[in-house]
Protein backbone atom coordinates (compact mmCIF):
# COMPACT_ATOMS: atom_id res chain seq x y z
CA UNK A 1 0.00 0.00 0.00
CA UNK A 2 1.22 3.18 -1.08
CA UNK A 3 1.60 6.04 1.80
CA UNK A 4 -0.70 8.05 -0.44
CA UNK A 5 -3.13 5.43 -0.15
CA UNK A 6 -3.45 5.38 3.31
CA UNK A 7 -6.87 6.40 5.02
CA UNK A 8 -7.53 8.38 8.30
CA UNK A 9 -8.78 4.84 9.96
CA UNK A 10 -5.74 3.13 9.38
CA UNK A 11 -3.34 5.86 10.36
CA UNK A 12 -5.33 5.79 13.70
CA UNK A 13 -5.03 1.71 13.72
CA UNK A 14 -0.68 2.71 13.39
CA UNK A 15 -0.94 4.84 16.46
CA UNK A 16 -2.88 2.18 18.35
CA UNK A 17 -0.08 -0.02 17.64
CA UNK A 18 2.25 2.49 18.56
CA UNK A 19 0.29 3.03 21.99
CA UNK A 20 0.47 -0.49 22.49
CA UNK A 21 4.24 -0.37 22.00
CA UNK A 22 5.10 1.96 24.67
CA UNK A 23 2.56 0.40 27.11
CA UNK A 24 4.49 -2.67 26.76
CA UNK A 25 8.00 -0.54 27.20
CA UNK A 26 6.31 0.79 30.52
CA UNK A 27 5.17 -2.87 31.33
CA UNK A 28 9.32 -4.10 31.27
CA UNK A 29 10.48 -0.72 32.83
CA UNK A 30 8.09 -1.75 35.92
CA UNK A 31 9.48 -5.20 35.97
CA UNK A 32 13.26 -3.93 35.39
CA UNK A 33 12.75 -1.67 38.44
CA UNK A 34 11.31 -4.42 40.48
CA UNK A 35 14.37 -6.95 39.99
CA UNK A 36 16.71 -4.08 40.78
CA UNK A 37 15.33 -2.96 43.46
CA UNK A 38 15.87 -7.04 44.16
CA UNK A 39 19.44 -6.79 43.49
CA UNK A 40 18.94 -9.08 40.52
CA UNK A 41 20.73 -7.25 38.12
CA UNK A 42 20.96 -9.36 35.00
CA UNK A 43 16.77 -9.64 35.22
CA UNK A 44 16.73 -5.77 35.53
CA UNK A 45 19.21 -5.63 32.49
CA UNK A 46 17.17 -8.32 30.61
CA UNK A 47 13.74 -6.11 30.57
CA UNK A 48 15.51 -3.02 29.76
CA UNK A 49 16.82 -4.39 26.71
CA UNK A 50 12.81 -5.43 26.03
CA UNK A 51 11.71 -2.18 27.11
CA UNK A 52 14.31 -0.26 24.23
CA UNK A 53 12.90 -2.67 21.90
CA UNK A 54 9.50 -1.69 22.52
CA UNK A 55 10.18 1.81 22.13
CA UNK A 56 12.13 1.41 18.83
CA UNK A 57 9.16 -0.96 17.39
CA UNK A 58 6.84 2.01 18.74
CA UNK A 59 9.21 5.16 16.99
CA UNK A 60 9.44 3.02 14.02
CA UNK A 61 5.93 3.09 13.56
CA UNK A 62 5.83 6.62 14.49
CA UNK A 63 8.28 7.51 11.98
CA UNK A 64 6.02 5.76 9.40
CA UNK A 65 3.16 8.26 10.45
CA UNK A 66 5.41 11.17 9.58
CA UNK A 67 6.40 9.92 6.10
CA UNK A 68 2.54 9.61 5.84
CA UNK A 69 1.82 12.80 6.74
CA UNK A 70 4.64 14.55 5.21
CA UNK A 71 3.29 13.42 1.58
CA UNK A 72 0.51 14.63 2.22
CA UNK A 73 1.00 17.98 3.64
CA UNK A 74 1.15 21.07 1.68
CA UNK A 75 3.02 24.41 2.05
CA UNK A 76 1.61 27.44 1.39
CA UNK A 77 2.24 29.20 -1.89
């Protein structure tokens, strides 16, 4: 599909997904900070390295928003 083609509904459906993304970051921040705060460093480290996945999947689909948009925005003459 061709970013042209995209419609209002499924640009909203990208930024659910995106949403959804950093929800789950959040989620393995929480469970990093528990298993610190348990000494356990390697868990802690584990989630972390989830958690900056999750926010790269989610600013990867935010990026694909912008190169959405930015074909279809116009400047003014």
């Amino acid at each position: 599909m061709a970013d042209n083609d995209v419609t209002p509904i499924e640009v909203a459906e990208l930024f659910s997904q995106a949403a959804e993304e950093f929800e789950n970051a959040a989620a393995h921040c929480r469970v990093s900070a528990t298993h610190f705060g348990n000494r356990d460093v390697p868990a802690g480290c584990a989630h972390k390295v989830a958690a900056l996945g999750h926010v790269a999947k989610g600013r990867e689909i935010l990026d694909r928003i912008s190169i959405i948009h930015s074909g279809k925005a116009q400047l003014p003459d």
